[in-house]
PDB file of N, CA and C in Angstrom:
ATOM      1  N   UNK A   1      -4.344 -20.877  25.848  1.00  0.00           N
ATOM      2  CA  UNK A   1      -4.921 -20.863  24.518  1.00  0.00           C
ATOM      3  C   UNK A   1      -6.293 -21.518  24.592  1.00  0.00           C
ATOM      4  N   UNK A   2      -7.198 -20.874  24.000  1.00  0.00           N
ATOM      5  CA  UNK A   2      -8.792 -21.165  23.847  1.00  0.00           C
ATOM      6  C   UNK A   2      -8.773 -21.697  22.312  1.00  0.00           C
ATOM      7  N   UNK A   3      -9.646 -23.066  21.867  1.00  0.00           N
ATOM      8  CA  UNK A   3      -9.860 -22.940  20.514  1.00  0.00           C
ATOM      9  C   UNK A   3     -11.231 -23.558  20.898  1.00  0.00           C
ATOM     10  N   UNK A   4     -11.813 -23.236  19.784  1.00  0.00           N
ATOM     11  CA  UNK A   4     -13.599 -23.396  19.878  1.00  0.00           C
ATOM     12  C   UNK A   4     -13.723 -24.818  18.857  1.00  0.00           C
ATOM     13  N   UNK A   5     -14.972 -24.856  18.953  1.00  0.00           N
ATOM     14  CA  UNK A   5     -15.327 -25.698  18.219  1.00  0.00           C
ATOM     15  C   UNK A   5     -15.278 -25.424  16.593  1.00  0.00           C
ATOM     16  N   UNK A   6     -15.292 -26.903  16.102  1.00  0.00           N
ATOM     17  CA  UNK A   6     -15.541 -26.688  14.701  1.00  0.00           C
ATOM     18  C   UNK A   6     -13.992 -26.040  13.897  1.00  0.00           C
ATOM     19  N   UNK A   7     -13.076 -26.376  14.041  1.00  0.00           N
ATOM     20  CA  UNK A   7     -11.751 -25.548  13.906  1.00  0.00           C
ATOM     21  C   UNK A   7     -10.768 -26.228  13.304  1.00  0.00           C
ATOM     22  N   UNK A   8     -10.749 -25.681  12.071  1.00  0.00           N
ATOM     23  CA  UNK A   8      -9.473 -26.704  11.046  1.00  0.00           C
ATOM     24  C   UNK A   8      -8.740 -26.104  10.901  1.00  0.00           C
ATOM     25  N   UNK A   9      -6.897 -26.893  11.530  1.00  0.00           N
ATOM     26  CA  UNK A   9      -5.904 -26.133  11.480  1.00  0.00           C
ATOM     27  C   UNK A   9      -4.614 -26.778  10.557  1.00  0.00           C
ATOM     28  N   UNK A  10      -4.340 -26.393   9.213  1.00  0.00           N
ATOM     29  CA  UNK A  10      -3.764 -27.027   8.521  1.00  0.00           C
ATOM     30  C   UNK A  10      -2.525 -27.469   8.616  1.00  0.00           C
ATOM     31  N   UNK A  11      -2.144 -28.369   8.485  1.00  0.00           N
ATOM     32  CA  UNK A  11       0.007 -28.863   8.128  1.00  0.00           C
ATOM     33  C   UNK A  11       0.532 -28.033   8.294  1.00  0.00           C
ATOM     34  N   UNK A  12       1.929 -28.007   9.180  1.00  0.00           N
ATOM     35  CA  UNK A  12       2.804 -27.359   9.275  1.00  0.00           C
ATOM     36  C   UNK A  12       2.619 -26.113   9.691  1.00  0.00           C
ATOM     37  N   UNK A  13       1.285 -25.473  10.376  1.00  0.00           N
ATOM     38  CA  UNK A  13       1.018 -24.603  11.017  1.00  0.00           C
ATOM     39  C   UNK A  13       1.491 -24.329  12.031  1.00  0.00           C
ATOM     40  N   UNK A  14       2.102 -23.214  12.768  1.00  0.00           N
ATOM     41  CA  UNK A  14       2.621 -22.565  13.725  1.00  0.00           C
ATOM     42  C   UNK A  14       1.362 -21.576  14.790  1.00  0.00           C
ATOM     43  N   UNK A  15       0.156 -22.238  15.952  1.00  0.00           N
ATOM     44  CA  UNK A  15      -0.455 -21.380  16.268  1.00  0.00           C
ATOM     45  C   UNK A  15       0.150 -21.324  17.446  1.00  0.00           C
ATOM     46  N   UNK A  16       0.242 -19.605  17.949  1.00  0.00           N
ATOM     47  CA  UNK A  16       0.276 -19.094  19.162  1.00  0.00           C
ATOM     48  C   UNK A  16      -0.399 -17.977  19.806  1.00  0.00           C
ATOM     49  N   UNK A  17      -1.946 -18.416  19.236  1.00  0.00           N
ATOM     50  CA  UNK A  17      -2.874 -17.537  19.394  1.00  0.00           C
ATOM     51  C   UNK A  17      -3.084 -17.858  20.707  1.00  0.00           C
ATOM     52  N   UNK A  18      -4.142 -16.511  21.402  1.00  0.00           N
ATOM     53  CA  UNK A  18      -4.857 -16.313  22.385  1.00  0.00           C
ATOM     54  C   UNK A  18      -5.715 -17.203  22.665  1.00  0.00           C
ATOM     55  N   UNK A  19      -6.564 -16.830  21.300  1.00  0.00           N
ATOM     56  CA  UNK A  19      -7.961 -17.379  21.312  1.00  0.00           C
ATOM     57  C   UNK A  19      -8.432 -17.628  19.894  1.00  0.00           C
ATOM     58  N   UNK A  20      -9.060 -18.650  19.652  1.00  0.00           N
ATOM     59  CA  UNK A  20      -9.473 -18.976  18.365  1.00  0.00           C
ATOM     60  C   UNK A  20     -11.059 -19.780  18.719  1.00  0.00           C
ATOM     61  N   UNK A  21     -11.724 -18.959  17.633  1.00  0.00           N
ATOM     62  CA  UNK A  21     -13.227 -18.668  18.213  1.00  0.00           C
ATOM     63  C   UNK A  21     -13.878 -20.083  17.079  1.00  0.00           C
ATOM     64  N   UNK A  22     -15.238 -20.298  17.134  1.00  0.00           N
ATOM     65  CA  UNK A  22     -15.684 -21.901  16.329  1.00  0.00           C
ATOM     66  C   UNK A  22     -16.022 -21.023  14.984  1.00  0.00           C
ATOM     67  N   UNK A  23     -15.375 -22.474  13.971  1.00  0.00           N
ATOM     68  CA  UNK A  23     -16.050 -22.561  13.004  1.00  0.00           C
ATOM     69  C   UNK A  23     -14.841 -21.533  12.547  1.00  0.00           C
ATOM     70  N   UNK A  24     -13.668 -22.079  12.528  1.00  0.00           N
ATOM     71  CA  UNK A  24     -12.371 -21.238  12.055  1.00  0.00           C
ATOM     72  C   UNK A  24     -11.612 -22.586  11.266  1.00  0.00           C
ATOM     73  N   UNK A  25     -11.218 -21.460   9.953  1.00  0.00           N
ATOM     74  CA  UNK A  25     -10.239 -22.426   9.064  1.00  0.00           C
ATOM     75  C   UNK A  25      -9.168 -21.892   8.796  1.00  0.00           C
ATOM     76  N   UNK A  26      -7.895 -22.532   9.544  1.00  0.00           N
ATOM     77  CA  UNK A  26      -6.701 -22.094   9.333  1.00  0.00           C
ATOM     78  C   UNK A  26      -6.025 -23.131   8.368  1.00  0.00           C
ATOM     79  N   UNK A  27      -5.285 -21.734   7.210  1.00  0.00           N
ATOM     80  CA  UNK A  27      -4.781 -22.962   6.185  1.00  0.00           C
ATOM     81  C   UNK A  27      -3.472 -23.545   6.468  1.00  0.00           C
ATOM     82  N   UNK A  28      -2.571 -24.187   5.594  1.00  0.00           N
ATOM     83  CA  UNK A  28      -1.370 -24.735   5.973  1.00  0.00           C
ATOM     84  C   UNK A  28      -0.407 -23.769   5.996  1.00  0.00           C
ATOM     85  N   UNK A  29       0.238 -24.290   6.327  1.00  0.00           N
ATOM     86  CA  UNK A  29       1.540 -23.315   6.395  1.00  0.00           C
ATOM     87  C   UNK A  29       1.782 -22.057   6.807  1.00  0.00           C
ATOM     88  N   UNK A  30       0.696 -22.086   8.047  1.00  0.00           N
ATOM     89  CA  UNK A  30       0.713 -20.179   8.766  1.00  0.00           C
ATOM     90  C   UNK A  30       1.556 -19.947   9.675  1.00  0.00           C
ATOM     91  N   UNK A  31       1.439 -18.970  10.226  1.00  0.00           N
ATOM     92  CA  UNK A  31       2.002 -18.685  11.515  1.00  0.00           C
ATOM     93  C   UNK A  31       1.038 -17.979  12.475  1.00  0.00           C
ATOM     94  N   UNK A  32       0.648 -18.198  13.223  1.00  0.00           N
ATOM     95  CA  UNK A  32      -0.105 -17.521  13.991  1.00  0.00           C
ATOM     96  C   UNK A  32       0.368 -16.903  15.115  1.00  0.00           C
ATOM     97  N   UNK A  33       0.705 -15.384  15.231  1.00  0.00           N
ATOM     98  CA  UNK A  33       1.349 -14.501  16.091  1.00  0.00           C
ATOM     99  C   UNK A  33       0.607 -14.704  17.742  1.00  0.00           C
ATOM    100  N   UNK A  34       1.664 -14.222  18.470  1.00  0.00           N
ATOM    101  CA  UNK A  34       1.355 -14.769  19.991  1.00  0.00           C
ATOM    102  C   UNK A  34      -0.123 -13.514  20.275  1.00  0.00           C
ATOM    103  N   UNK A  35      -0.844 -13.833  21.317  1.00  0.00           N
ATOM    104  CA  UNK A  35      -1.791 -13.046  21.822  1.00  0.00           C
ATOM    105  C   UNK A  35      -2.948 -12.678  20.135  1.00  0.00           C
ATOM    106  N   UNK A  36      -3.125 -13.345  19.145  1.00  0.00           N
ATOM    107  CA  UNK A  36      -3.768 -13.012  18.505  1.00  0.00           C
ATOM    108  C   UNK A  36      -5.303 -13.669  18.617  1.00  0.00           C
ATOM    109  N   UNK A  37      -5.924 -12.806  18.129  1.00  0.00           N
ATOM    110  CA  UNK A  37      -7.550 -13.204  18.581  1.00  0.00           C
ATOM    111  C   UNK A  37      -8.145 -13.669  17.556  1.00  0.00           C
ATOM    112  N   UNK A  38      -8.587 -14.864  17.236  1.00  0.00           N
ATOM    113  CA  UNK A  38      -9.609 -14.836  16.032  1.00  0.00           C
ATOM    114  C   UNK A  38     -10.928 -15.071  16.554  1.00  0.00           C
ATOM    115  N   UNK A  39     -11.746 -14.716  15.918  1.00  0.00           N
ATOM    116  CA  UNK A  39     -13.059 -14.825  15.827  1.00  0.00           C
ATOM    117  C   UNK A  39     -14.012 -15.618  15.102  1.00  0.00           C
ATOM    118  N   UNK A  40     -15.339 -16.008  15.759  1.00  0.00           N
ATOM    119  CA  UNK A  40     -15.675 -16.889  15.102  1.00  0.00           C
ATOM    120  C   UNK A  40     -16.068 -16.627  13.690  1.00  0.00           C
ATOM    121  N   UNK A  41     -16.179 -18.076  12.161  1.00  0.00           N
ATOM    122  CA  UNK A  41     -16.546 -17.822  11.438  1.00  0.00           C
ATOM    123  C   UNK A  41     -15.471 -17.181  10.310  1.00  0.00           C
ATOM    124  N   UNK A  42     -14.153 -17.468  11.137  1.00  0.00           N
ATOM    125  CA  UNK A  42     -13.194 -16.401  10.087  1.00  0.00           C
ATOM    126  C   UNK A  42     -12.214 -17.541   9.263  1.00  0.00           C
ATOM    127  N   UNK A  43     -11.622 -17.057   8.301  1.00  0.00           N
ATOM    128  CA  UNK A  43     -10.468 -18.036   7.815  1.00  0.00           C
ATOM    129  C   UNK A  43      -9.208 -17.660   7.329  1.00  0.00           C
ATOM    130  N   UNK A  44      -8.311 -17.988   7.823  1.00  0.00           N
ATOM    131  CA  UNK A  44      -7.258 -17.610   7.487  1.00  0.00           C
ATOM    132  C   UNK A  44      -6.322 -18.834   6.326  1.00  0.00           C
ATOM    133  N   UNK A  45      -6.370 -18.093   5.066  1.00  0.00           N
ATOM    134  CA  UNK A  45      -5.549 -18.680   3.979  1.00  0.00           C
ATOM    135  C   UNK A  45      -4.249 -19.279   3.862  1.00  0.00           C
ATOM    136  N   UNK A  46      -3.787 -20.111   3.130  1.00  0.00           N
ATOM    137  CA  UNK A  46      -2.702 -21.062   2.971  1.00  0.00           C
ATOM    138  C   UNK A  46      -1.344 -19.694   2.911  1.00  0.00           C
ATOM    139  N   UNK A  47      -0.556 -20.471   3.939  1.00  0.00           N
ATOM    140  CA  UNK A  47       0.620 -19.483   4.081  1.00  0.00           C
ATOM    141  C   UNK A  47       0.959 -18.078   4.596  1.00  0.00           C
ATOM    142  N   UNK A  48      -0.180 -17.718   5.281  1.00  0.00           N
ATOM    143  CA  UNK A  48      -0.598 -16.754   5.784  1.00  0.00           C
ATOM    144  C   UNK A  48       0.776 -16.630   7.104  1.00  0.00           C
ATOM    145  N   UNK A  49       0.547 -15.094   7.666  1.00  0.00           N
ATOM    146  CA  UNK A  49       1.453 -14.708   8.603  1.00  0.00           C
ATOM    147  C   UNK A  49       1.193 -13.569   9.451  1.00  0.00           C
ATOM    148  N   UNK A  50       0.315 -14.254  10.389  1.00  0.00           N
ATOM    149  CA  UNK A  50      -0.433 -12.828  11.297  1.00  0.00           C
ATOM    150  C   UNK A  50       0.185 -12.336  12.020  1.00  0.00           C
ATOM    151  N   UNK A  51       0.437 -11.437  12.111  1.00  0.00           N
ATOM    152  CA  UNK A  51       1.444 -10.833  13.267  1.00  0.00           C
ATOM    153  C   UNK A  51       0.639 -10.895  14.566  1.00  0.00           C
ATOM    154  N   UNK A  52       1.893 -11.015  15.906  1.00  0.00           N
ATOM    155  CA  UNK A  52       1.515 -11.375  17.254  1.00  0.00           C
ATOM    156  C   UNK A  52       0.299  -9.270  17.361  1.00  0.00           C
ATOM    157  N   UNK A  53      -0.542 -10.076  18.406  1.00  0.00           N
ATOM    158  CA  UNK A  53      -1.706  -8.778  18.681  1.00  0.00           C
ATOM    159  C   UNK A  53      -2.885  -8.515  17.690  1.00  0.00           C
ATOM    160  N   UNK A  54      -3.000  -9.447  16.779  1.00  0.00           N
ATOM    161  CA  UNK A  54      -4.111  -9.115  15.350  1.00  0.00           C
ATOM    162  C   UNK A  54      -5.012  -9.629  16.152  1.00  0.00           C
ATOM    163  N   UNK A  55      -6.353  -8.959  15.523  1.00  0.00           N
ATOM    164  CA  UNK A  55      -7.883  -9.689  15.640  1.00  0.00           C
ATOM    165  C   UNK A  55      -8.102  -9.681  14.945  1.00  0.00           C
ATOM    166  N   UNK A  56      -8.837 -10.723  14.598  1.00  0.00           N
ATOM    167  CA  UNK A  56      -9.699 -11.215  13.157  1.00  0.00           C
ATOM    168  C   UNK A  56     -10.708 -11.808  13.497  1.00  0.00           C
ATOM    169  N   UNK A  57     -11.558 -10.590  12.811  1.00  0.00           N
ATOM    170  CA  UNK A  57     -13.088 -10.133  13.160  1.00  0.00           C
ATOM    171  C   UNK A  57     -13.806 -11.455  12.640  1.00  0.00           C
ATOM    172  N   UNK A  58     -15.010 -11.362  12.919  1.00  0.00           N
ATOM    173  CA  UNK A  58     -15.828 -12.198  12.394  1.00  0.00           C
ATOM    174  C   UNK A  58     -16.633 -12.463  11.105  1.00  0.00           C
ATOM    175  N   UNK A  59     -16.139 -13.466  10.835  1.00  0.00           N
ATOM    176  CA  UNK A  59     -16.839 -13.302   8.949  1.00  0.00           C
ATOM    177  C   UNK A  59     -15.801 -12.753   7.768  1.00  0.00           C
ATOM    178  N   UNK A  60     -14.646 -12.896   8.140  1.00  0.00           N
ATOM    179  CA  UNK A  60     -13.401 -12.412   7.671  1.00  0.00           C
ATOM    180  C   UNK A  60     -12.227 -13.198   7.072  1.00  0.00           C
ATOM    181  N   UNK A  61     -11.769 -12.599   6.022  1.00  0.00           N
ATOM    182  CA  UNK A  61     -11.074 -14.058   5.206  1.00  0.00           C
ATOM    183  C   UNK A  61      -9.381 -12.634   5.238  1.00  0.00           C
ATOM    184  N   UNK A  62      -8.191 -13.582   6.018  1.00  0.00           N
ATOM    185  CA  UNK A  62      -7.234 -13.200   6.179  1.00  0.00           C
ATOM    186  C   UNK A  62      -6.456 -13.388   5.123  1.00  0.00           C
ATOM    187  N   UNK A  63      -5.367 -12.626   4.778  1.00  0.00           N
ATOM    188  CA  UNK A  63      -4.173 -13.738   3.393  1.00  0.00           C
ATOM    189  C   UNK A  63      -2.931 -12.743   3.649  1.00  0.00           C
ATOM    190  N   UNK A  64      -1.942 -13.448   3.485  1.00  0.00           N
ATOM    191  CA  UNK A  64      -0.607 -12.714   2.989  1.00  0.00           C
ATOM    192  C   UNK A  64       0.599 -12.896   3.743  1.00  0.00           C
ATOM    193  N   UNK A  65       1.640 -12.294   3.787  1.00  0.00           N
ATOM    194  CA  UNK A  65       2.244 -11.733   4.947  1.00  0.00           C
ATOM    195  C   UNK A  65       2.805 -10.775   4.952  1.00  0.00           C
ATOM    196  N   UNK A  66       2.557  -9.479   5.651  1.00  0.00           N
ATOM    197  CA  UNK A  66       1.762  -9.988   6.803  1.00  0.00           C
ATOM    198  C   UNK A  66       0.613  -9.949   6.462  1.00  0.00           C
ATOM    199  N   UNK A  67      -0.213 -11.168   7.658  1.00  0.00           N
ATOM    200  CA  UNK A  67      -1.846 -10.987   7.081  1.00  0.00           C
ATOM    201  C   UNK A  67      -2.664  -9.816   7.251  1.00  0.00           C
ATOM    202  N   UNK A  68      -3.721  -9.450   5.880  1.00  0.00           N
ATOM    203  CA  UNK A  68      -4.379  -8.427   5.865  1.00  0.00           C
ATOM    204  C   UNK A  68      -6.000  -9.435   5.405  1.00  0.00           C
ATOM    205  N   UNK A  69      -6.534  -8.711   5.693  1.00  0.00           N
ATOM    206  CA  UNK A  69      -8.096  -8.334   5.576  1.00  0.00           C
ATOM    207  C   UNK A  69      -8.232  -8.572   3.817  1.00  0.00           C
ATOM    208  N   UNK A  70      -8.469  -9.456   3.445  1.00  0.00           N
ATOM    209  CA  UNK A  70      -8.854  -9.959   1.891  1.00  0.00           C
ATOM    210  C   UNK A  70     -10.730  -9.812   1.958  1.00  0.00           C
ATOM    211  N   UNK A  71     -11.525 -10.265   2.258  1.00  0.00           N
ATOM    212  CA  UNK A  71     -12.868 -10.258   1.542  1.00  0.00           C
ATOM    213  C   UNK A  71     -13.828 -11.125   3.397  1.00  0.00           C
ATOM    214  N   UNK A  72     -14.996 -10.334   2.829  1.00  0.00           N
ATOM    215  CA  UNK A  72     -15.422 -10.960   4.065  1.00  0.00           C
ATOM    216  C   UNK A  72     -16.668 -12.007   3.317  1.00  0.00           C
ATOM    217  N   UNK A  73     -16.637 -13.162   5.295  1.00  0.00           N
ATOM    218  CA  UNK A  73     -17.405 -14.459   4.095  1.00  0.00           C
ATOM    219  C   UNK A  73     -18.833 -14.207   4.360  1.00  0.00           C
ATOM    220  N   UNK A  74     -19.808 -15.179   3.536  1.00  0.00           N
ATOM    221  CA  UNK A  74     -21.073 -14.913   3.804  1.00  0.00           C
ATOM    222  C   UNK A  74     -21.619 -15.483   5.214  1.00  0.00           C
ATOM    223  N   UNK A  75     -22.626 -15.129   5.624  1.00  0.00           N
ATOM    224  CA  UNK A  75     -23.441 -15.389   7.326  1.00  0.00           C
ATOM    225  C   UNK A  75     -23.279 -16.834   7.027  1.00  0.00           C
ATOM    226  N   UNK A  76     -23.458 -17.619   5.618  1.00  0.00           N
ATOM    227  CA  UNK A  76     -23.457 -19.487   5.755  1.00  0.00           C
ATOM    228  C   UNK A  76     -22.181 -20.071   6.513  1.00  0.00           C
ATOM    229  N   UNK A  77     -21.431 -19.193   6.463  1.00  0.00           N
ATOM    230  CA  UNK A  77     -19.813 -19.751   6.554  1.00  0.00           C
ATOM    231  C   UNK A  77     -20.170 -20.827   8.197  1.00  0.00           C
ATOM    232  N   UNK A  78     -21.023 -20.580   9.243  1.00  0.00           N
ATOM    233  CA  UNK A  78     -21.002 -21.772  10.306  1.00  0.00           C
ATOM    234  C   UNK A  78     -21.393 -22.784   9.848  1.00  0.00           C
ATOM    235  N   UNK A  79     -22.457 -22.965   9.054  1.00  0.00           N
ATOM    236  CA  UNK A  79     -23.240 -24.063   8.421  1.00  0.00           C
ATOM    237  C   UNK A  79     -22.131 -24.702   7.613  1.00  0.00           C
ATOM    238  N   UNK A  80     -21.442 -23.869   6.781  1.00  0.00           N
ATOM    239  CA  UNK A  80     -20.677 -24.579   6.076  1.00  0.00           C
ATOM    240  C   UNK A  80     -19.682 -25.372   6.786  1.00  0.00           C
ATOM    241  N   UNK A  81     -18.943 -24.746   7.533  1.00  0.00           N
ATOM    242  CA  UNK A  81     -18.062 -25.037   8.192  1.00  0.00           C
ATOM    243  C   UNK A  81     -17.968 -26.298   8.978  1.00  0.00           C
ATOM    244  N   UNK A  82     -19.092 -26.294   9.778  1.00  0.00           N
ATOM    245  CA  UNK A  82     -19.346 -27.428  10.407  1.00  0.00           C
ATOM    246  C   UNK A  82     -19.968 -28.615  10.010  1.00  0.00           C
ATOM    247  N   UNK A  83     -20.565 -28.586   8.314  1.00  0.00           N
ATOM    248  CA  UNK A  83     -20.900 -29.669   7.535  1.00  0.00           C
ATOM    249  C   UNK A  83     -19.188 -30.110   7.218  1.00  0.00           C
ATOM    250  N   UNK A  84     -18.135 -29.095   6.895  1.00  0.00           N
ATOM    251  CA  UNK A  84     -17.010 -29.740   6.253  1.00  0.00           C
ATOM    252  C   UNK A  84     -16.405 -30.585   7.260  1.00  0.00           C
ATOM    253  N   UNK A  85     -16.562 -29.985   8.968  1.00  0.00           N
ATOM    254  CA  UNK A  85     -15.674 -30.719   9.763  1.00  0.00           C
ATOM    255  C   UNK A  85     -16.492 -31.882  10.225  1.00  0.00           C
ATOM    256  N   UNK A  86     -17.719 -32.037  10.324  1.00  0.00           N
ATOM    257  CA  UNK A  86     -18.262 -33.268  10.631  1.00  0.00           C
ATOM    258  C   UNK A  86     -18.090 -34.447   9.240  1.00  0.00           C
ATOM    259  N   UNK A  87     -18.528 -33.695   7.797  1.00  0.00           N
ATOM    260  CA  UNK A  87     -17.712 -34.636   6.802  1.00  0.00           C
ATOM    261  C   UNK A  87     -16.071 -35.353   7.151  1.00  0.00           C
ATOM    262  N   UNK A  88     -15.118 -34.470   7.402  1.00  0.00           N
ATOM    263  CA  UNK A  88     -13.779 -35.106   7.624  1.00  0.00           C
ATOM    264  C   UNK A  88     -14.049 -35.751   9.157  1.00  0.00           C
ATOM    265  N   UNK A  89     -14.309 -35.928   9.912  1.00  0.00           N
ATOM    266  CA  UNK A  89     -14.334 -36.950  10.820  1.00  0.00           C
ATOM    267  C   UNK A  89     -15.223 -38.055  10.137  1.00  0.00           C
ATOM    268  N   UNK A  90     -15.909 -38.254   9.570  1.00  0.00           N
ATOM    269  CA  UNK A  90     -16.760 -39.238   9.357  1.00  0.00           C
ATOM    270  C   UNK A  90     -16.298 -39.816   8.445  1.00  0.00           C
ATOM    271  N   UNK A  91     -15.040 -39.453   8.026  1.00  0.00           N
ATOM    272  CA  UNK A  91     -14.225 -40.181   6.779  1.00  0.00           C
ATOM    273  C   UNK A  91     -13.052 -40.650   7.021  1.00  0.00           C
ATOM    274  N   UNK A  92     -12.742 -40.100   9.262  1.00  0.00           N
ATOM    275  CA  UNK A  92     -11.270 -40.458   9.268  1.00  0.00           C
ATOM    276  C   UNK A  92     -11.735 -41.961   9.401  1.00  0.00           C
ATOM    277  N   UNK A  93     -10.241 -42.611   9.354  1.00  0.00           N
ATOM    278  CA  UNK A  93     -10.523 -43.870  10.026  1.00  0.00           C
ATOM    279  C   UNK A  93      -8.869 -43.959  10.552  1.00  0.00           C
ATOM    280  N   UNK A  94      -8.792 -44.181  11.806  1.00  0.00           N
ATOM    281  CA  UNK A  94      -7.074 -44.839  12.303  1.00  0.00           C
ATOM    282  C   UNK A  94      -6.007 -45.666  11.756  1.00  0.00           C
ATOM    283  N   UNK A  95      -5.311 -45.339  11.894  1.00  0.00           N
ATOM    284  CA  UNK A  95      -3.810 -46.477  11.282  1.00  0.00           C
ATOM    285  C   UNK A  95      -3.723 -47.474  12.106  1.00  0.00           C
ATOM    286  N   UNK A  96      -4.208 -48.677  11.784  1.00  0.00           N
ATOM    287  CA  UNK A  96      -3.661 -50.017  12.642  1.00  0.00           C
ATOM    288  C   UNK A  96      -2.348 -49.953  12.605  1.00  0.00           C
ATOM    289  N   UNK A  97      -1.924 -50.724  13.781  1.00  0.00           N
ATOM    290  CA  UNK A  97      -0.277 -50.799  13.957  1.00  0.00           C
ATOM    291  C   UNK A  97      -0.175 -52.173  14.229  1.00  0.00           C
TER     292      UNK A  97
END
């Protein structure tokens, strides 16, 4: 399994992708089918259920189950993306024990 940079993968997610390309937002509660390809720039929605062998193109917003092709995002979606994931690191902070 390949995952790129920039890549938010939500709670209780199930990935058994191939490859997952930067600047990808996977929501909670998916499943991600074996050998599936995503691409950069894409997002796949809360509860989603891709079946094993999907690609998901670039600039592409997934939903359902099984997942289908909902709306594609605008060219900002890296910019965005990588302002949201450098925001959430810069806000984690660790659990003392």
């Amino acid at each position: 399994m390949k995952i790129g940079d920039f890549v938010h993968i939500g709670a209780n997610t199930v990935v058994e992708a191939a490859t997952i390309g930067n600047c990808v937002e996977i929501g909670k509660n998916c499943i991600i089918g074996k050998f599936t390809i995503i691409k950069d720039c894409a997002r796949v929605a809360d509860n989603t259920v891709i079946p094993p062998n999907t690609v998901i193109p670039a600039l592409a917003s997934f939903s359902g189950a099984p997942g289908q092709f909902v709306d594609d995002l605008p060219e900002s979606t890296q910019e965005l993306m990588e302002a949201q994931a450098k925001g959430y690191y810069t806000r984690f902070q660790a659990i003392e024990q």
